[in-house]
Protein backbone atom coordinates (compact mmCIF):
# COMPACT_ATOMS: atom_id res chain seq x y z
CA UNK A 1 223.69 69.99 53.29
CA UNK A 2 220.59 70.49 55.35
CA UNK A 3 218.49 73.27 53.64
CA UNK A 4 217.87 74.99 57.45
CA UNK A 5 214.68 76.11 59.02
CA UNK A 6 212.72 77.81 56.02
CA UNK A 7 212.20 74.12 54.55
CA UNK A 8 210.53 72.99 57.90
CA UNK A 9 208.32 76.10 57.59
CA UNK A 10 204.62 75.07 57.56
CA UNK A 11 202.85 77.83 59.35
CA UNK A 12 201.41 80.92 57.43
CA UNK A 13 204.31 104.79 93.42
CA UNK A 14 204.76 108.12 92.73
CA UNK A 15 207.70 109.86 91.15
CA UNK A 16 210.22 111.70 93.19
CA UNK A 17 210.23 114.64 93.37
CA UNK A 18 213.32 116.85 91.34
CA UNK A 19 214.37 120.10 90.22
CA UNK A 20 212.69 121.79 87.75
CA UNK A 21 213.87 121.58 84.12
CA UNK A 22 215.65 124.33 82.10
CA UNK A 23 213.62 126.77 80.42
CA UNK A 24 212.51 126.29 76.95
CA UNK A 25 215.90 126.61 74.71
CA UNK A 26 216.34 129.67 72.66
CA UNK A 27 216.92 129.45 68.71
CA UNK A 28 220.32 130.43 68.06
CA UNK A 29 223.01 130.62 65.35
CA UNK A 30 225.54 128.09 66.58
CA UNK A 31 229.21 129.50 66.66
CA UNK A 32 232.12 128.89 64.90
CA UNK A 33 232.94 125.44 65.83
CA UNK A 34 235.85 124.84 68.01
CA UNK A 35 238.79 122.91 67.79
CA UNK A 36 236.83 119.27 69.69
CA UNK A 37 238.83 118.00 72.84
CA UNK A 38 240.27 114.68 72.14
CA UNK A 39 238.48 111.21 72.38
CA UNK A 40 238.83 109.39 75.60
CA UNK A 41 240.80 106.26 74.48
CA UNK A 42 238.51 102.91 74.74
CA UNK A 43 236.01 104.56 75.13
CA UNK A 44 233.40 102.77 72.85
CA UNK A 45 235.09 99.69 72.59
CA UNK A 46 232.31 97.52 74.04
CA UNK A 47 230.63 94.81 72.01
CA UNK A 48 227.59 96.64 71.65
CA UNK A 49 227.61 100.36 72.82
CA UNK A 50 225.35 102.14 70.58
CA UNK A 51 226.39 104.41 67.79
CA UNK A 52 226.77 107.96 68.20
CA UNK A 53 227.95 110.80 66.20
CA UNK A 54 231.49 111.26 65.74
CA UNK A 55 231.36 114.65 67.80
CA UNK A 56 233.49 114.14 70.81
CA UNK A 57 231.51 115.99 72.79
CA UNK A 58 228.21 113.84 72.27
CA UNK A 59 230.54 110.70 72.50
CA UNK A 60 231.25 112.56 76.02
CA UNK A 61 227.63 112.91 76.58
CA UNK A 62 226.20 109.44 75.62
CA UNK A 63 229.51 108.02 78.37
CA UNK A 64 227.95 110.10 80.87
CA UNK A 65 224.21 109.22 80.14
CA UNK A 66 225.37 105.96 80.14
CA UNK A 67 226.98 105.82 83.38
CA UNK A 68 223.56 106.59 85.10
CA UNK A 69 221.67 104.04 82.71
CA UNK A 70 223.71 101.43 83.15
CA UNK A 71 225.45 99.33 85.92
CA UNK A 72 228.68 100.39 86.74
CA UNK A 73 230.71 96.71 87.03
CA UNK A 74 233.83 95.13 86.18
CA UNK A 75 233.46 92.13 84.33
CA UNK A 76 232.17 89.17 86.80
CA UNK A 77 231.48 85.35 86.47
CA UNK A 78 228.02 84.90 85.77
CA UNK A 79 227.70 82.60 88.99
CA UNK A 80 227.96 79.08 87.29
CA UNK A 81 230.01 76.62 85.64
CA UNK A 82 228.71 77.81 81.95
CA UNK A 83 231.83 80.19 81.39
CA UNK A 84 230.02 82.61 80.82
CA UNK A 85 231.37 86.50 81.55
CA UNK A 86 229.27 89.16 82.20
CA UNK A 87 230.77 92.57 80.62
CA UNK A 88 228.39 95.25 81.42
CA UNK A 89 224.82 94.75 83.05
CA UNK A 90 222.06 97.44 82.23
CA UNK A 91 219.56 95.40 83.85
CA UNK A 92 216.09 96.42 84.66
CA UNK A 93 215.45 100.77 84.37
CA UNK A 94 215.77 102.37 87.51
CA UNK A 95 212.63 104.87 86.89
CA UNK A 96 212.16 105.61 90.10
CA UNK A 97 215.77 106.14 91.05
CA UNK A 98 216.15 109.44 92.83
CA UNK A 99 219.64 109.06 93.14
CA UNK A 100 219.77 108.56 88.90
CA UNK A 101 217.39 111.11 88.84
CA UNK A 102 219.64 113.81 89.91
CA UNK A 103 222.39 112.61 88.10
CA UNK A 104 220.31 112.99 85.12
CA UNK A 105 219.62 116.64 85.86
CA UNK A 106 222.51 117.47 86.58
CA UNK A 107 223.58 115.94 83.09
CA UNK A 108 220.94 118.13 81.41
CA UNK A 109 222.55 121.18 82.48
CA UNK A 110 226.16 120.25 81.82
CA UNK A 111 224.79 119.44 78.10
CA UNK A 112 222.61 122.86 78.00
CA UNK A 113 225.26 124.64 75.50
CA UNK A 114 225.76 121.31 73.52
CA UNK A 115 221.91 120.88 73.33
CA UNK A 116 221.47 124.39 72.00
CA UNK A 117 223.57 124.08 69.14
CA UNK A 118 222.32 120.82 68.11
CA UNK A 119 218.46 122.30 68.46
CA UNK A 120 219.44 124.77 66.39
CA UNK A 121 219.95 122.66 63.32
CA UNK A 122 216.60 121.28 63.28
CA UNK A 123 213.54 122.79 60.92
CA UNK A 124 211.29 124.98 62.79
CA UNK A 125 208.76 121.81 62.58
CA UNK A 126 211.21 119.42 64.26
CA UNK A 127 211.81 122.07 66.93
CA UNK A 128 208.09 122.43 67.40
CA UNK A 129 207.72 118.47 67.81
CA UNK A 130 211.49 118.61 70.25
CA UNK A 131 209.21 121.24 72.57
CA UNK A 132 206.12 119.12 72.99
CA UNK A 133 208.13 115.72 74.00
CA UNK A 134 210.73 117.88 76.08
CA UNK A 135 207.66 119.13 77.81
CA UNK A 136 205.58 115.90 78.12
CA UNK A 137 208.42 113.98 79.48
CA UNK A 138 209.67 117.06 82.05
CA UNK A 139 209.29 115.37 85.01
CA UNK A 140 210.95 112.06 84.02
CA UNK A 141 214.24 113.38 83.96
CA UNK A 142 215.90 110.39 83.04
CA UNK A 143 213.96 110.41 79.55
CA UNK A 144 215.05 113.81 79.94
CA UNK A 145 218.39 112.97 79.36
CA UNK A 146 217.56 110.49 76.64
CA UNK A 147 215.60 112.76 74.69
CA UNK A 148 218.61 115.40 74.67
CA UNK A 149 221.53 112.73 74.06
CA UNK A 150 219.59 111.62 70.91
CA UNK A 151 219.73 114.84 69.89
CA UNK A 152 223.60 115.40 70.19
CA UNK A 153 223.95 112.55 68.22
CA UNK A 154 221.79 113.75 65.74
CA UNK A 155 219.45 110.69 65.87
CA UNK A 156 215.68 112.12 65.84
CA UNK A 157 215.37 113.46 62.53
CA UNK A 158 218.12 111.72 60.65
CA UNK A 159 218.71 108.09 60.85
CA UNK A 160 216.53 105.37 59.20
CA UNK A 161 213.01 105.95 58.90
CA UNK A 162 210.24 103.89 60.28
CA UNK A 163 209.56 100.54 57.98
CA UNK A 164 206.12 101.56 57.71
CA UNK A 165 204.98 105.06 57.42
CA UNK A 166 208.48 106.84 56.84
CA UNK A 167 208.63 108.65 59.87
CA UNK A 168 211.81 109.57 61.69
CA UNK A 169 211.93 109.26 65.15
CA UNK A 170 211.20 112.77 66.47
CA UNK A 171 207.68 112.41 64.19
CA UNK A 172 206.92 109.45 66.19
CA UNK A 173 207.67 111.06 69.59
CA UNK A 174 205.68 114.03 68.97
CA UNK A 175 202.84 111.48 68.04
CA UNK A 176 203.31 109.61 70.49
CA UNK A 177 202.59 112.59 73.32
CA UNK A 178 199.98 113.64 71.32
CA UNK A 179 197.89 110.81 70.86
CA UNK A 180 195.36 110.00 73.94
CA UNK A 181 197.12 107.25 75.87
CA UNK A 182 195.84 103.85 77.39
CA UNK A 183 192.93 104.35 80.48
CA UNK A 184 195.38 102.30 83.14
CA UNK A 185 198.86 103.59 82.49
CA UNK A 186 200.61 106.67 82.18
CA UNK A 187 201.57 108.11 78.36
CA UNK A 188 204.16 110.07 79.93
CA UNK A 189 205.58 106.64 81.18
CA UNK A 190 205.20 105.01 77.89
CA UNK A 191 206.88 107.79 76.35
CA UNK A 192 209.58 107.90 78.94
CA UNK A 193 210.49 104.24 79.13
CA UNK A 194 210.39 104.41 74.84
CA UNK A 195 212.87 107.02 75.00
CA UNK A 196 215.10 104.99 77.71
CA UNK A 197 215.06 102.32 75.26
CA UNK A 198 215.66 103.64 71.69
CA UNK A 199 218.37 105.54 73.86
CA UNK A 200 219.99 102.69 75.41
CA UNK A 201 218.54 98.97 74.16
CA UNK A 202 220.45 97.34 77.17
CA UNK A 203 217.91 98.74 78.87
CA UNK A 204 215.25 96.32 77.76
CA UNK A 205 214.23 93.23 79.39
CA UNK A 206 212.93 90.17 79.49
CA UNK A 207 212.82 89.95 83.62
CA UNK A 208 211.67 86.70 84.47
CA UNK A 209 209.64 85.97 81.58
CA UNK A 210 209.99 83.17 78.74
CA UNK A 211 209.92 86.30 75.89
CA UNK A 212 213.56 85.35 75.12
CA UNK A 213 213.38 85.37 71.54
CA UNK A 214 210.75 88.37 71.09
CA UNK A 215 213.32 90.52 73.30
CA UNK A 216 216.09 89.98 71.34
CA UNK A 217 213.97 91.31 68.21
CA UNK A 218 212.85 94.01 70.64
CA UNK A 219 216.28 95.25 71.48
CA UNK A 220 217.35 94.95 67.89
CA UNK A 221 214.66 97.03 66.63
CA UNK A 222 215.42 99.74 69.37
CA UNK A 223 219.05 99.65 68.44
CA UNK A 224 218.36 99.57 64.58
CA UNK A 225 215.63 101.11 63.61
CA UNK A 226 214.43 103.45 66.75
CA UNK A 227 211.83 105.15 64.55
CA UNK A 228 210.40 101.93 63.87
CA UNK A 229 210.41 101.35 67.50
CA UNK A 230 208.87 104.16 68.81
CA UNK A 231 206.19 103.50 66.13
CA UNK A 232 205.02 100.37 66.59
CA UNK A 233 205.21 101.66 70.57
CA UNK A 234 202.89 104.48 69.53
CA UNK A 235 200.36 101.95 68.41
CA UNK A 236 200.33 99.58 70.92
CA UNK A 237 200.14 102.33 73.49
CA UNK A 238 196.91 103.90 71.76
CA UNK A 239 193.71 104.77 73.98
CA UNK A 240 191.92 102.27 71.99
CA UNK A 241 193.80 98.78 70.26
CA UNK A 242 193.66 98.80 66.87
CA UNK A 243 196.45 96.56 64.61
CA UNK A 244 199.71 97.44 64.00
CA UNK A 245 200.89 96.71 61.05
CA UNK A 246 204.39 95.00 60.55
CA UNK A 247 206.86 95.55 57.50
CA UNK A 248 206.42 91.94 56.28
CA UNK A 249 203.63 89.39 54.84
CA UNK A 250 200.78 91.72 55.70
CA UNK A 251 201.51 91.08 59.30
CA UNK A 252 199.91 92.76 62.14
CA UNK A 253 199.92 92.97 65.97
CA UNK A 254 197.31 94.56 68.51
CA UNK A 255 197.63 94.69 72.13
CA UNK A 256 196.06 91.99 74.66
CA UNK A 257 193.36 92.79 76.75
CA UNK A 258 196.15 91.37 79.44
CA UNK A 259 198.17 94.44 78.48
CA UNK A 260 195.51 97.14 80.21
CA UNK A 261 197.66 98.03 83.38
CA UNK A 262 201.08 97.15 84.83
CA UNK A 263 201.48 92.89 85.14
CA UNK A 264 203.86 93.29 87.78
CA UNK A 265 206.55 91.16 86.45
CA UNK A 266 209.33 93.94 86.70
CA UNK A 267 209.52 94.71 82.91
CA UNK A 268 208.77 98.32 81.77
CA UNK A 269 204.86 98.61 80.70
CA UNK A 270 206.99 99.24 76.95
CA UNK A 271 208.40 95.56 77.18
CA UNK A 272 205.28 94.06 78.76
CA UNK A 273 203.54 95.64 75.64
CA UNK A 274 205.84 94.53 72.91
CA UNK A 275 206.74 91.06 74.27
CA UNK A 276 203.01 89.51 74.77
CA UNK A 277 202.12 91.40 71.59
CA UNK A 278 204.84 89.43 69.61
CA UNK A 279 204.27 86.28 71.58
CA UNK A 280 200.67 86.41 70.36
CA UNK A 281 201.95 86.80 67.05
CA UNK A 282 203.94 83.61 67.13
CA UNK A 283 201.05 81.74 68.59
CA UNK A 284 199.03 82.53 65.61
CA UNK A 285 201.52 81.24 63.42
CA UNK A 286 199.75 78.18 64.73
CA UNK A 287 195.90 79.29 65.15
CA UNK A 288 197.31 78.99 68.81
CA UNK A 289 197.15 81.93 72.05
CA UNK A 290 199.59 83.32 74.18
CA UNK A 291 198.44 83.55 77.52
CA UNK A 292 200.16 86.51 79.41
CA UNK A 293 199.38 85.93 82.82
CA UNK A 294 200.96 82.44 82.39
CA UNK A 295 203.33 82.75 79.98
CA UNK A 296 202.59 80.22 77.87
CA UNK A 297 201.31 79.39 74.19
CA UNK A 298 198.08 77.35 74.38
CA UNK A 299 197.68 75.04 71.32
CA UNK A 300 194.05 74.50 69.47
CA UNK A 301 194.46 70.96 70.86
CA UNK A 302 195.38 72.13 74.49
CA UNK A 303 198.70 71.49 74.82
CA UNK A 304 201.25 74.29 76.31
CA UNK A 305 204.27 75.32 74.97
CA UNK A 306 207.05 77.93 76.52
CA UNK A 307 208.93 79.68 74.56
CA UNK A 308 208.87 80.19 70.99
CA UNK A 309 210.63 77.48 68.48
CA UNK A 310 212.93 78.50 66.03
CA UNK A 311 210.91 78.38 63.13
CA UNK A 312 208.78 80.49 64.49
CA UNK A 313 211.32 83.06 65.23
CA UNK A 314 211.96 82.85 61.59
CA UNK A 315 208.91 83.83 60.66
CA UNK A 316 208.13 86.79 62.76
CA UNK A 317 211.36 88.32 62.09
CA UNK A 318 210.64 88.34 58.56
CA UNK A 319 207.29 89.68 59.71
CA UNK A 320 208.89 92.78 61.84
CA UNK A 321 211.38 93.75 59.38
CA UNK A 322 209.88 92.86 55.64
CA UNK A 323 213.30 91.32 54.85
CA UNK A 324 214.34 87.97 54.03
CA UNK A 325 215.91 85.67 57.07
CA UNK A 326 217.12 82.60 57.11
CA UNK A 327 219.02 79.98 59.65
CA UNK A 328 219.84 76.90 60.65
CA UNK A 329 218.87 74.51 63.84
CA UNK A 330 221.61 71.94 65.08
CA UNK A 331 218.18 70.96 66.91
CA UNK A 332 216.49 70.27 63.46
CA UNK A 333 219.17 68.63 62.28
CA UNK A 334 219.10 65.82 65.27
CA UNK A 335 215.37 65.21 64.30
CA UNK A 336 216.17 64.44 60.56
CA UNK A 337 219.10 62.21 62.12
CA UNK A 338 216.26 60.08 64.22
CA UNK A 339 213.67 60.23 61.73
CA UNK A 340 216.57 58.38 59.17
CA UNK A 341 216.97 55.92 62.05
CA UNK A 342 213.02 55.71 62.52
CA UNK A 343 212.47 54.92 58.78
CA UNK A 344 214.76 52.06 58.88
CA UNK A 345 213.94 50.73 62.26
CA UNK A 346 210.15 50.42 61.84
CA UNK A 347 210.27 48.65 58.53
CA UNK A 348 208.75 44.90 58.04
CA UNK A 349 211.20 43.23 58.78
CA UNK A 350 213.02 45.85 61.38
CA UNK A 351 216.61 46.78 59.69
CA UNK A 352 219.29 47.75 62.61
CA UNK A 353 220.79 50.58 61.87
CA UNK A 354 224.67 51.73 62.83
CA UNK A 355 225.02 54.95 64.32
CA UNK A 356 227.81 56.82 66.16
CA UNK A 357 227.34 57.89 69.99
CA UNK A 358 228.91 60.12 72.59
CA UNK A 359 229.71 56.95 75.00
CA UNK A 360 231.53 59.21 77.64
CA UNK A 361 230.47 61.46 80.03
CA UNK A 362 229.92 65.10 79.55
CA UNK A 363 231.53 68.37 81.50
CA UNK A 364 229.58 71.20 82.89
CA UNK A 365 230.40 73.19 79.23
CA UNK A 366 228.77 70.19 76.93
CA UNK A 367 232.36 68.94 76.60
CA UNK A 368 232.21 64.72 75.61
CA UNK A 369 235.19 62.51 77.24
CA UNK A 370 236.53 59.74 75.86
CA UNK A 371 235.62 58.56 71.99
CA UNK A 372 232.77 57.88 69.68
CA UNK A 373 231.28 54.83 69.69
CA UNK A 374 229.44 52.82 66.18
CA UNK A 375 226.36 51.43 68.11
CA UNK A 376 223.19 49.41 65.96
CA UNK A 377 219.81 50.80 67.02
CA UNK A 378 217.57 48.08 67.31
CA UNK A 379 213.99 50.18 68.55
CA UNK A 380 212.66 53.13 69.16
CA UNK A 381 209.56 53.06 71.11
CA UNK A 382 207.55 54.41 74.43
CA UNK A 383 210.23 57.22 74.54
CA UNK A 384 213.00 54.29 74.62
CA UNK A 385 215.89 53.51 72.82
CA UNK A 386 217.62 50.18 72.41
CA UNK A 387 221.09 49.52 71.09
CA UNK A 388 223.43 47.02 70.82
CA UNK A 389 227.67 47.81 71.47
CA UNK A 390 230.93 45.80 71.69
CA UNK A 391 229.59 45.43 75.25
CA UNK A 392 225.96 44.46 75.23
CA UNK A 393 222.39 45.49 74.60
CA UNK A 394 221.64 49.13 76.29
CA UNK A 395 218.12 50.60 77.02
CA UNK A 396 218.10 54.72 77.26
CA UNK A 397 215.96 57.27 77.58
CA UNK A 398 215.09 59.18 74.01
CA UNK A 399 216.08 62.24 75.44
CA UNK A 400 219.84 60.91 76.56
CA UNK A 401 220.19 59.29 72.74
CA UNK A 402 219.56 62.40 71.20
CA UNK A 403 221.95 64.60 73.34
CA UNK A 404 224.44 61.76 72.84
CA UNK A 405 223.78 60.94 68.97
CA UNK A 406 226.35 62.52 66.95
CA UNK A 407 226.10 60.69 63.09
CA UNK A 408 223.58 58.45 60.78
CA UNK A 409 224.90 57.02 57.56
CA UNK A 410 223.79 59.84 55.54
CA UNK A 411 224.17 62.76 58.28
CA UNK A 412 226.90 64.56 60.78
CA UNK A 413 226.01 66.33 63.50
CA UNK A 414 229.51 68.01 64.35
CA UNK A 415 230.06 68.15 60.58
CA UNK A 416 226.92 70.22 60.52
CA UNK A 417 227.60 72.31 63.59
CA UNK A 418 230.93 73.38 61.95
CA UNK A 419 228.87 74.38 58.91
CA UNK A 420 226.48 76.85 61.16
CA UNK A 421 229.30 78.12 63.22
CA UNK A 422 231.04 79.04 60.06
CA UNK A 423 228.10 80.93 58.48
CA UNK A 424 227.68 82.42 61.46
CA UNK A 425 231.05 83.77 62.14
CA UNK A 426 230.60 85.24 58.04
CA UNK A 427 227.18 86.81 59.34
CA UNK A 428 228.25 88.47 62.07
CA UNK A 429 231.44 89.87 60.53
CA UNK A 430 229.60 91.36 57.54
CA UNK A 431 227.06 93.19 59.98
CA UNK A 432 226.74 96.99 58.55
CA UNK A 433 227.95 99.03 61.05
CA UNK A 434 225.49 99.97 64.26
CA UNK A 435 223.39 96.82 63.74
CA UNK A 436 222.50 94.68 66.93
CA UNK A 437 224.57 91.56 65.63
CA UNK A 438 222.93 87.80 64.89
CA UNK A 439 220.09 86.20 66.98
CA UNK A 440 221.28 82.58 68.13
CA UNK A 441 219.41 79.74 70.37
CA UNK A 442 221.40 78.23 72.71
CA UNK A 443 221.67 75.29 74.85
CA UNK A 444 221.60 77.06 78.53
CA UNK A 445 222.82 76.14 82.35
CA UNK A 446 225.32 73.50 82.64
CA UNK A 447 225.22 70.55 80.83
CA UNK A 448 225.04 67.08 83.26
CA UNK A 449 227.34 64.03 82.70
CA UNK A 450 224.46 62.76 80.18
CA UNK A 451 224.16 65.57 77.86
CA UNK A 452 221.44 67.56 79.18
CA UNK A 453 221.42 71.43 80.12
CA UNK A 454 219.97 72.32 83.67
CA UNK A 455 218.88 76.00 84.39
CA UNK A 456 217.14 75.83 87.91
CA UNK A 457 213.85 73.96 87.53
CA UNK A 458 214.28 74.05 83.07
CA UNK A 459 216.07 70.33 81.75
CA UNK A 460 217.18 71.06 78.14
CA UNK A 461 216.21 74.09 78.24
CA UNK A 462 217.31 77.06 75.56
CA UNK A 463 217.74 80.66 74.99
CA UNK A 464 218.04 83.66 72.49
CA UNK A 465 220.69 85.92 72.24
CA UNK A 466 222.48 88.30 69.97
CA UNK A 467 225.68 87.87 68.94
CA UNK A 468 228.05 90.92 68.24
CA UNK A 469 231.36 90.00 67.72
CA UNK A 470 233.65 87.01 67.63
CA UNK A 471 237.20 87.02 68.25
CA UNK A 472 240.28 85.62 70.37
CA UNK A 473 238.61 82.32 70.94
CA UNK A 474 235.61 84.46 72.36
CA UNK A 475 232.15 85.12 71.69
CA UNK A 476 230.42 88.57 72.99
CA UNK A 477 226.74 89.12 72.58
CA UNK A 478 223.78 90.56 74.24
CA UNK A 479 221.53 88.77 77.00
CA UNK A 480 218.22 89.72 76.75
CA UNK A 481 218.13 89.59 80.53
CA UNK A 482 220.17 93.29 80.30
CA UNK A 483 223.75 92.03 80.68
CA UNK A 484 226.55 91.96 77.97
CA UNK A 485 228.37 89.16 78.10
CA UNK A 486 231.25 86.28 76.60
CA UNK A 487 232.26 82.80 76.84
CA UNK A 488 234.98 80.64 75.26
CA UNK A 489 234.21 79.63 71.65
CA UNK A 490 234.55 76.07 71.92
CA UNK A 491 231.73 76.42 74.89
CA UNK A 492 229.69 78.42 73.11
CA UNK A 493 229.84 76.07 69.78
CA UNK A 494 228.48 73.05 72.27
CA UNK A 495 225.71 75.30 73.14
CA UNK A 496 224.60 76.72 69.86
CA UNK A 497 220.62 75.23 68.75
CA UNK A 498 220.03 77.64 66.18
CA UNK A 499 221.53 80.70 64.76
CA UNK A 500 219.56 83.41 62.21
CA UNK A 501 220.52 85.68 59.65
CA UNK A 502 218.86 88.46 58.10
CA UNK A 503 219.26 87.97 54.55
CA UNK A 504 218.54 91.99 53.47
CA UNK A 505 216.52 91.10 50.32
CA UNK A 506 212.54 91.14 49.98
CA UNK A 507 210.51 88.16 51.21
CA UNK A 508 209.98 85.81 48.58
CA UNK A 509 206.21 85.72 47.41
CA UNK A 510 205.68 81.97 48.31
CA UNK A 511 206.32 82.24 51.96
């Protein structure tokens, strides 16, 4: 069995304007709790609606928040022949919303009893710290809201600490408004879009950016660990840039001088900090640099790369969480497959080697028609290869042999793929309980009749996601372009590159 990716690893306008908000909340003895009015039914039966305390009433509350947060849609076809179905979209924040604005106050005064009960159970210090980011973030009523739903669910100062510095959420907040902020950009909007996020993580997006994979760790870190989040958000988000140090391998982060005002590429400022910070940290993996402005890595030697490769995703989740990961790469796999056919192809003499290949054409899903054929490679050079059938000698394109290439004597692709969607339906069913689910690379856009993915101008192009449940012949998980979403299991199985798995055990000293 193929050891997976850690053996390939050689890389140390203005706001609107809105009501004023309630008065400062008097300290109170809460009441006798009351019998609780009876949960909606469904009502958290999403693939991924975050966690809340089992008090109906904040389940009522974090609906309600949520209907303003998020797009209100019945599920929909994602608009191409990929199967895909989108379940819920939260898309990009409406901050500016004045329409969501008023919802949200109106939703702070429907919660104003709930709210004073649950301030009443904090210290007198986590009051203190509840005042200051109540009051920094009063006219953002939207954060408002998010502030005051955390609450109810009892989320600022319980939960899991930060990974570094054991701070709870609320801690981080109040730093967080107290701390000067950057010269270009607002800290009441970095503070308000943080809250947005660690309140809902569909919130979060990539917009048109190639920050795929660094999203997905975004949103999972918002969703898991919101202390963490709002940390590491605190530092980036500092008057002046000084490192920020990760839970694993003595990592660190700092943000780009790109990052001193607003790019304009419809993220949040929060996401526009946290993505090209991460990016950058990837790059580094190989002494390269992540150029925000064009979205690229640059290489020492000058080449550009898009994206970030799987073992590099590896890597800087083990960096952001100080745990353990591992994974495996269908993609990997296919380049041990041609570097078995290389070895025996280039020897003196040349020794042909028989392989099986996807002969037929393929459907938009990545589907193959008709059966597998044994073929005998004969070359491999100037991006061709050559191979002889019952029918002839061919001449095609690398790229078309490797989408078509399915087994070597000593190696089988859909053997293989099996293997990983099997470990991957075991990860994702043993996730504790209010984690983000399993990051994935897939194939994306519709596959042509040769075996290659189109996604407007991209050709074989791929994409991270999360995966949060699997069942019915379906697979749900969370696009880090905002949306929830499914598709068949049998499509999503032709489309899977890579999947990952946080292993929850220290990193291993020889990393």
């Amino acid at each position: 069995m193929f050891d997976g990716i850690k053996s390939l690893l050689h890389i140390g306008p203005t706001k609107p304007v809105t009501p004023p908000p309630p008065p400062p909340l008097p300290v109170a003895e809460p009441p006798a709790p009351a019998a609780p009015p009876a949960m909606p039914p469904g009502q958290f039966s999403g693939p991924l609606s975050p966690g809340t305390d089992p008090n109906p009433d904040a389940g009522a509350a974090r609906a309600k928040a949520d209907g303003i947060w998020l797009a209100s849609a019945t599920p929909h076809d994602a608009g191409t022949k990929d199967s895909r179905t989108i379940d819920k979209a939260g898309g990009l924040p409406d901050v500016h919303d004045g329409l969501k604005d008023a919802q949200a106050v109106q939703q702070l005064f429907a919660n104003r009893e709930l709210e004073q009960k649950a301030y009443a159970k904090l210290s007198p210090e986590d009051r203190a710290r509840y005042d200051h980011v109540e009051a920094t973030v009063d006219n953002d009523p939207q954060a408002h809201l998010a502030l005051q739903v955390m609450l109810l669910e009892n989320k600022l100062a319980a939960g899991p600490k930060s990974r570094v510095g054991d701070q709870t959420v609320l801690q981080g907040l109040d730093k967080m408004a107290t701390q000067p902020g950057m010269q270009n950009i607002s800290k009441n909007r970095i503070l308000g879009e943080t809250l947005r996020e660690i309140a809902q993580p569909n919130c979060i997006n990539q917009a048109g950016k190639e920050t795929c994979s660094v999203t997905v760790l975004q949103q999972m870190t918002a969703r898991d660990n919101p202390a963490e989040y709002v940390r590491i958000m605190g530092g980036l988000s500092a008057a002046n840039p000084e490192d920020v140090k990760l839970a694993g391998n003595n990592a660190t982060i700092k943000r780009l001088p790109a990052n001193e005002s607003d790019d304009r590429s419809g993220r949040t400022m929060t996401s526009q900090l946290w993505q090209s910070s991460f990016m950058q940290l990837a790059a580094g993996l190989t002494h390269g640099t992540y150029d925000v402005a064009k979205d690229v890595t640059i290489n020492p030697n000058g080449s550009k790369e898009a994206g970030m490769t799987a073992q590099k995703m590896l890597v800087v989740a083990q960096d952001l969480t100080g745990k353990d990961w591992n994974g495996n790469s269908s993609f990997i796999f296919q380049t041990h497959m041609f570097a078995e056919i290389n070895q025996a192809i280039t020897k003196v003499p040349p020794q042909p080697i028989t392989v099986t290949l996807a002969t037929g054409k393929f459907d938009a899903h990545g589907t193959k028609a008709g059966e597998d054929a044994s073929v005998q490679v004969l070359s491999a050079k100037n991006g061709q290869v050559k191979y002889k059938d019952a029918k002839g000698t061919h001449t095609i394109p690398e790229g078309e042999f490797m989408n078509r290439l399915r087994a070597t004597p000593n190696n089988n692709l859909d053997t293989f793929n099996d293997a990983v969607m099997s470990q991957l339906k075991t990860h994702v069913a043993s996730q504790p309980p209010g984690q983000t689910g399993v990051p994935v690379q897939l194939h994306w856009g519709n596959f042509d009749e040769k075996g290659a993915t189109h996604w407007g101008p991209a050709v074989d192009g791929s994409h991270f996601v999360n995966v949060t449940k699997i069942e019915n012949g379906q697979v749900y998980f969370l696009n880090p372009h905002g949306h929830e979403e499914h598709m068949p299991e049998a499509d999503f199985k032709n489309r899977l590159q890579s999947a990952f798995w946080n292993e929850n055990k220290p990193i291993p000293a020889a990393h």
